[in-house]
C-alpha atoms as a PDB file:
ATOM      1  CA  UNK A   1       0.000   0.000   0.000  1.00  0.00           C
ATOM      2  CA  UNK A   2       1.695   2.889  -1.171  1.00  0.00           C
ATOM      3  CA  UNK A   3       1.086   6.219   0.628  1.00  0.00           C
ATOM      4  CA  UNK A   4       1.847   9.858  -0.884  1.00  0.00           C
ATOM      5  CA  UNK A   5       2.872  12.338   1.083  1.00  0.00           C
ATOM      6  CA  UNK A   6       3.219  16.077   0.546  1.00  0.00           C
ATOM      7  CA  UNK A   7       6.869  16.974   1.559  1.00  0.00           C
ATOM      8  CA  UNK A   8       6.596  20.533   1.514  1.00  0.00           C
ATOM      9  CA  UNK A   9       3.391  20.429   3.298  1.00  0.00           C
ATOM     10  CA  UNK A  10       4.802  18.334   6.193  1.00  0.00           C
ATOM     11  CA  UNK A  11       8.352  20.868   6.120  1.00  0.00           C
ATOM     12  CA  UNK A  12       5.998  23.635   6.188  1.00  0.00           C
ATOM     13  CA  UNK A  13       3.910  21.925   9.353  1.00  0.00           C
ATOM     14  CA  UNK A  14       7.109  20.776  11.373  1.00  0.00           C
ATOM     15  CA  UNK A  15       8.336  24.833  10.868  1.00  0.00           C
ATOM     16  CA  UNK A  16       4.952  25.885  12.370  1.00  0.00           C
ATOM     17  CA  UNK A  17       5.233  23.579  15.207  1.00  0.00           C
ATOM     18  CA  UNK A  18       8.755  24.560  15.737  1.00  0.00           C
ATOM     19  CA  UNK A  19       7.151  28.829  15.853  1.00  0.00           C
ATOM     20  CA  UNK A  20       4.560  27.293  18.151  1.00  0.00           C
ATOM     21  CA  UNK A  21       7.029  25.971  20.612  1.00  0.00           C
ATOM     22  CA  UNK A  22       9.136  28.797  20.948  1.00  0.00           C
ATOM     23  CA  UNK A  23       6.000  31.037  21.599  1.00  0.00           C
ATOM     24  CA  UNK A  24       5.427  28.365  24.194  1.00  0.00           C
ATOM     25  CA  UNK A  25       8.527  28.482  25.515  1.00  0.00           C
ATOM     26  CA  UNK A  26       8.128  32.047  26.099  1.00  0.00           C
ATOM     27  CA  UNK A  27       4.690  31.812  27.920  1.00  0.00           C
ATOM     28  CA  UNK A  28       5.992  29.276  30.122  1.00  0.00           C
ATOM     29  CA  UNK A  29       8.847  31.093  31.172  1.00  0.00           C
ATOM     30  CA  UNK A  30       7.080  34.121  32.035  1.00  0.00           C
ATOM     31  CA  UNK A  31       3.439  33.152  32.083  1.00  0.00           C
ATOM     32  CA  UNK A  32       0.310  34.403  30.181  1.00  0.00           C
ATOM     33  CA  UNK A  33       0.539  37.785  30.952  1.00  0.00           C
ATOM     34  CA  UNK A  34       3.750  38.179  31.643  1.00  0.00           C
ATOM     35  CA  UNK A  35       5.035  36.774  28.747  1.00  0.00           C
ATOM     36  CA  UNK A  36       5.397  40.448  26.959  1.00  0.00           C
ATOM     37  CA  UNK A  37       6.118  42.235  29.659  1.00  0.00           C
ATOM     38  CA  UNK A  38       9.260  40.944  30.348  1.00  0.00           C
ATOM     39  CA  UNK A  39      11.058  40.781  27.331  1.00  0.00           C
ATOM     40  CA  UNK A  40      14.048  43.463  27.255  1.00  0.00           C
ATOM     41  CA  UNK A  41      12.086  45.997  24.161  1.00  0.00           C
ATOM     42  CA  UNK A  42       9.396  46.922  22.818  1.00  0.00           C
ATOM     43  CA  UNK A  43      10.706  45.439  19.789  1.00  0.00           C
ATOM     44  CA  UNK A  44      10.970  42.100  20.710  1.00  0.00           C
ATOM     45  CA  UNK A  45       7.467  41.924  22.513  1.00  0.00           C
ATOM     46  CA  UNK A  46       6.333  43.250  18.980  1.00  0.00           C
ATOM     47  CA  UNK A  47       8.401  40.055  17.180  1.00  0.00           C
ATOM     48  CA  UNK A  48       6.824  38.029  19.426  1.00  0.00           C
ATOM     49  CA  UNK A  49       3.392  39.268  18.792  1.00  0.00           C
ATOM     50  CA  UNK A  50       3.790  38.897  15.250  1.00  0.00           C
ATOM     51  CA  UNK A  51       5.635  37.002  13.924  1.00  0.00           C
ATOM     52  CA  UNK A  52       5.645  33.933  16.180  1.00  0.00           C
ATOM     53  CA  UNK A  53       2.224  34.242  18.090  1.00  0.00           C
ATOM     54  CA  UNK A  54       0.600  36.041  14.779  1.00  0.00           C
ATOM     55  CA  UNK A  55       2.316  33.677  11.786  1.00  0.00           C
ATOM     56  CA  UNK A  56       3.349  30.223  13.192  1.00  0.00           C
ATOM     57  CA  UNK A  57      -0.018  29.454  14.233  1.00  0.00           C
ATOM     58  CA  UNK A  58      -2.427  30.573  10.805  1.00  0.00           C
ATOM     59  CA  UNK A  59       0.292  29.037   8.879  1.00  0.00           C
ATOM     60  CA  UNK A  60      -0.391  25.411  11.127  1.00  0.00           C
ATOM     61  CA  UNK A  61      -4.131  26.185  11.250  1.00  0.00           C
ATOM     62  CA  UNK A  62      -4.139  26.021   7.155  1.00  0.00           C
ATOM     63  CA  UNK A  63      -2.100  23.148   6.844  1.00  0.00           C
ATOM     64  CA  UNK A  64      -4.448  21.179   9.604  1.00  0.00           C
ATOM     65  CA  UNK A  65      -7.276  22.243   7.247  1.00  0.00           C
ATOM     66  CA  UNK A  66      -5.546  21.007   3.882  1.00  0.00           C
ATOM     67  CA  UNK A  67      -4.695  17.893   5.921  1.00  0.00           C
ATOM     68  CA  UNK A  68      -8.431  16.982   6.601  1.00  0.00           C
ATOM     69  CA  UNK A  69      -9.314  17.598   3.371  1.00  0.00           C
ATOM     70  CA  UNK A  70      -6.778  15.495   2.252  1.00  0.00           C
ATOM     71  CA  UNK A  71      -7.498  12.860   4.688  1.00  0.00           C
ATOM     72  CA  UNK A  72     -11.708  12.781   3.517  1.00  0.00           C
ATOM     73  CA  UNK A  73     -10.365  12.598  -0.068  1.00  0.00           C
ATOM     74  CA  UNK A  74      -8.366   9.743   0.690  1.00  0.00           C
ATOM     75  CA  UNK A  75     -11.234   8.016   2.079  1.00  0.00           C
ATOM     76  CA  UNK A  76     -13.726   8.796  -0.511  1.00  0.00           C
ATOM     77  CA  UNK A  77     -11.064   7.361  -3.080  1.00  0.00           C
ATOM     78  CA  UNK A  78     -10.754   4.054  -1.170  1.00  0.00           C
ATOM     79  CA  UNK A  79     -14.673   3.630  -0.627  1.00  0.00           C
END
């Protein structure tokens, strides 16, 4: 049984969850609320915002999406 895979799709997924940990990492070191505050700038609580809390997780929301889709083709091939 052969299976296909999408390798830029799963590259593109293991990126995201490697964004989503580091925003983690930063909300357990600090906490919730806290998270922001402590950073050293204003710049790098905007980074934060951004590009890790703002892009990493859209960007693994999608490919979750594409996934399922993929996933209820599959089965509606097979029967």
């Amino acid at each position: 049984m052969g299976l296909k895979r999408v390798s830029f799709v799963d590259s593109l997924r293991g990126f995201s969850l490697l964004g989503i940990l580091l925003a983690n990492l930063v909300i357990f070191q600090y906490g919730m609320h806290g998270a922001l505050k402590n950073l050293s700038s204003q710049s790098e609580g905007d980074f934060v915002r951004v590009f890790i809390g703002g892009s990493f997780m859209p960007i693994f929301t999608l490919l979750f999406g594409f996934s399922f889709i993929k996933l209820i083709e599959s089965v509606a091939k097979k029967g």
